[in-house]
N, C-alpha and C. Protein backbone atom coordinates (compact mmCIF):
# COMPACT_ATOMS: atom_id res chain seq x y z
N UNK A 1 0.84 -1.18 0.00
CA UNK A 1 0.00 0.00 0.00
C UNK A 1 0.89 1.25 0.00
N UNK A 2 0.74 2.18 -0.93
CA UNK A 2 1.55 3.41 -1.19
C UNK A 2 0.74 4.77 0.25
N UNK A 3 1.92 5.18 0.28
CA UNK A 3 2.15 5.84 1.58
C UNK A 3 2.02 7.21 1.15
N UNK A 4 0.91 8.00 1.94
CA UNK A 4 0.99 9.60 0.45
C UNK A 4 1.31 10.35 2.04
N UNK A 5 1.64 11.96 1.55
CA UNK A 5 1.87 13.00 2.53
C UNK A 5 1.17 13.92 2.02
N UNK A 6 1.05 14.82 2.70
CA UNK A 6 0.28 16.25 2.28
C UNK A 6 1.39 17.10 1.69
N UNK A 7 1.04 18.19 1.04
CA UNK A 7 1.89 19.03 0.54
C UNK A 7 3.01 19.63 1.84
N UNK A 8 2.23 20.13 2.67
CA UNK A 8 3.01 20.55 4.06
C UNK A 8 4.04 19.89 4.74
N UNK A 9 3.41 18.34 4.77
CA UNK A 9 4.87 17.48 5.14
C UNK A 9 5.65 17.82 4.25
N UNK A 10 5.15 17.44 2.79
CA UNK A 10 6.63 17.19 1.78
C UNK A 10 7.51 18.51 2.33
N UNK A 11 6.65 19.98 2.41
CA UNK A 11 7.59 21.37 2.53
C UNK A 11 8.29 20.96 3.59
N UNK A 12 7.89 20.41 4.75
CA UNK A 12 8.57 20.26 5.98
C UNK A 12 10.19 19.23 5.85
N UNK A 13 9.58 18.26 4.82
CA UNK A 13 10.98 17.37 4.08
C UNK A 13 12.33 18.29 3.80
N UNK A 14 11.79 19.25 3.16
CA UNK A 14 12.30 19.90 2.12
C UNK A 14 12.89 21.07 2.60
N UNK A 15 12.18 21.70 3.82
CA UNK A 15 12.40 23.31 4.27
C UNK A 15 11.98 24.15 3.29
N UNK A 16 10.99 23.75 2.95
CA UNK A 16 10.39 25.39 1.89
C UNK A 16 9.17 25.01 1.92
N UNK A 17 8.18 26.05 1.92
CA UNK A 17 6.92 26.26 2.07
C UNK A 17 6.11 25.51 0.96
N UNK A 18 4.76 25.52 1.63
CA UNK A 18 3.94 24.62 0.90
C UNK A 18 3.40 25.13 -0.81
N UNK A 19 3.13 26.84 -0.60
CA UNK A 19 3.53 27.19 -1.85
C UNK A 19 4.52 26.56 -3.05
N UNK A 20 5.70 26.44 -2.50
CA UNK A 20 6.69 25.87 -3.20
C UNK A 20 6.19 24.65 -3.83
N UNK A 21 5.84 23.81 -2.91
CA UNK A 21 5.76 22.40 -3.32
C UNK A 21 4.76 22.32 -4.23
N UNK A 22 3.60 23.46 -3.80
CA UNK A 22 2.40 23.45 -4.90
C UNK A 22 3.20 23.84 -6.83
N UNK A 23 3.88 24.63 -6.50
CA UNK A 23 4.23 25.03 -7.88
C UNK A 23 5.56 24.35 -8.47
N UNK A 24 5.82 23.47 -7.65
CA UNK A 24 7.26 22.65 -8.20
C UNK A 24 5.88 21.28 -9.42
N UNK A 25 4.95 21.19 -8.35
CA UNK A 25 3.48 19.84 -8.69
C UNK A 25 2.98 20.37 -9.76
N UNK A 26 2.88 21.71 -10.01
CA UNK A 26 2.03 22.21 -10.83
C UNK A 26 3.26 22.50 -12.05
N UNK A 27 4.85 22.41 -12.20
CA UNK A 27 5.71 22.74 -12.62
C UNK A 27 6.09 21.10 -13.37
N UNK A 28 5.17 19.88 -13.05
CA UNK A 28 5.18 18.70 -13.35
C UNK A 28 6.69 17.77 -12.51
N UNK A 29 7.38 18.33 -11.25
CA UNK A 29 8.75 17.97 -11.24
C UNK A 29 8.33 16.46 -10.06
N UNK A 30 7.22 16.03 -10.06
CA UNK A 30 6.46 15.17 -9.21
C UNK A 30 5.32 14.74 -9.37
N UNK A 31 4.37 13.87 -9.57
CA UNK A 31 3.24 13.84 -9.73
C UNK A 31 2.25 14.18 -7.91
N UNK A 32 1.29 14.31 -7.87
CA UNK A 32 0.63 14.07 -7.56
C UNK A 32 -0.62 13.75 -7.35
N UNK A 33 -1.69 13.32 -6.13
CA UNK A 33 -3.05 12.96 -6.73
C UNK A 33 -4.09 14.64 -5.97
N UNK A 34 -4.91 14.64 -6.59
CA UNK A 34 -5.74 15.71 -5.85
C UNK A 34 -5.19 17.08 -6.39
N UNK A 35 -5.58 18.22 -6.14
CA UNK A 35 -4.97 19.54 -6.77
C UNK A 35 -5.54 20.48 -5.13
N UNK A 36 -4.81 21.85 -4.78
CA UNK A 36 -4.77 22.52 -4.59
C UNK A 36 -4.69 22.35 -2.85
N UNK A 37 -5.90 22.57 -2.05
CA UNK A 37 -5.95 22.35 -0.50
C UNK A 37 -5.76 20.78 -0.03
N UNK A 38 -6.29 19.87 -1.16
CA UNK A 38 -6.25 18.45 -0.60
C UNK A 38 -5.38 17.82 -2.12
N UNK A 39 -3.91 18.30 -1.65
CA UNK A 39 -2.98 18.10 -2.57
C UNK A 39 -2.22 16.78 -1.79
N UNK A 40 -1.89 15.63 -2.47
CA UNK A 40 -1.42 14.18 -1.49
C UNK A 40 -0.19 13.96 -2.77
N UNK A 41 0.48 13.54 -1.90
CA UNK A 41 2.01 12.92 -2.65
C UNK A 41 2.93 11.67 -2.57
N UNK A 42 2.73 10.72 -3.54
CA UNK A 42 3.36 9.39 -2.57
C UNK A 42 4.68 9.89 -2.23
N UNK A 43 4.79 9.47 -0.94
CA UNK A 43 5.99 9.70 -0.03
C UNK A 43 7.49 9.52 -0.74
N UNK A 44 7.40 7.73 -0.90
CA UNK A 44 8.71 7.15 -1.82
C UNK A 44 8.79 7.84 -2.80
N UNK A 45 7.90 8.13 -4.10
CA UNK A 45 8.15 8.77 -5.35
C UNK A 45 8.96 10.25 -5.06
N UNK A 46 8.74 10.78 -3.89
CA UNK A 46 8.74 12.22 -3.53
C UNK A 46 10.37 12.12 -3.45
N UNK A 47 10.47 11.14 -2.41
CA UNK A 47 11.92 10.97 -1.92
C UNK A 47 12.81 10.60 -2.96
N UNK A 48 12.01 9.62 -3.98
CA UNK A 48 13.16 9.38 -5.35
C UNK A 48 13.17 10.48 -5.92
N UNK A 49 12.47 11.54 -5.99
CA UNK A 49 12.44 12.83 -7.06
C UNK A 49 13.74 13.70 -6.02
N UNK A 50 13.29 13.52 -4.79
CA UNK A 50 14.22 14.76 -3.99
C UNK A 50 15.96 14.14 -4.04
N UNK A 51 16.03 13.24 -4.17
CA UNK A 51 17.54 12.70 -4.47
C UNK A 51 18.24 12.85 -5.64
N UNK A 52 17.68 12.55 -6.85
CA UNK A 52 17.99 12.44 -7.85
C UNK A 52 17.87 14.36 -8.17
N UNK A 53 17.17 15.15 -7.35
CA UNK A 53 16.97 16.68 -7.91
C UNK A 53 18.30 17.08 -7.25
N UNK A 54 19.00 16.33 -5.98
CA UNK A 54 20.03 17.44 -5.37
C UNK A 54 20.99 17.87 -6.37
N UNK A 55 21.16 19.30 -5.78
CA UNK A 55 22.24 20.06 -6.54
C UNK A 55 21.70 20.56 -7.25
N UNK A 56 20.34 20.19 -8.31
CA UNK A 56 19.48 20.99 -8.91
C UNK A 56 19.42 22.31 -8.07
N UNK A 57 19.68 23.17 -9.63
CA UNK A 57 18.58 24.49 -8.77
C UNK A 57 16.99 24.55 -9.34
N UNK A 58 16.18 25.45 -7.97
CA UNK A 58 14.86 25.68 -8.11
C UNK A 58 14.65 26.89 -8.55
């Protein structure tokens, strides 16, 4: 069973606000399910995107 977070955790992952995370989702750099206030993110996918992005700039 896939494990989702809210946008807010992921920011809390990350240290940048939930804004951010909304427009990185809406920027396609992650999928997620749902759009805007009830925005959900599988956790693992999140974490493979945030590894493979380091050193990226935003």
């Amino acid at each position: 069973m896939k494990e989702y977070i809210s946008k807010a955790d992921a920011a809390l992952l990350v240290g940048v606000t939930a804004p951010t995370i909304t427009k990185w989702a809406q920027d396609g750099k992650f999928k997620v399910i749902g759009a805007g206030r009830v925005m959900r993110i599988h956790r693992e996918e999140f974490l493979d995107w945030l590894r493979d992005s380091r050193g990226k700039e935003y």
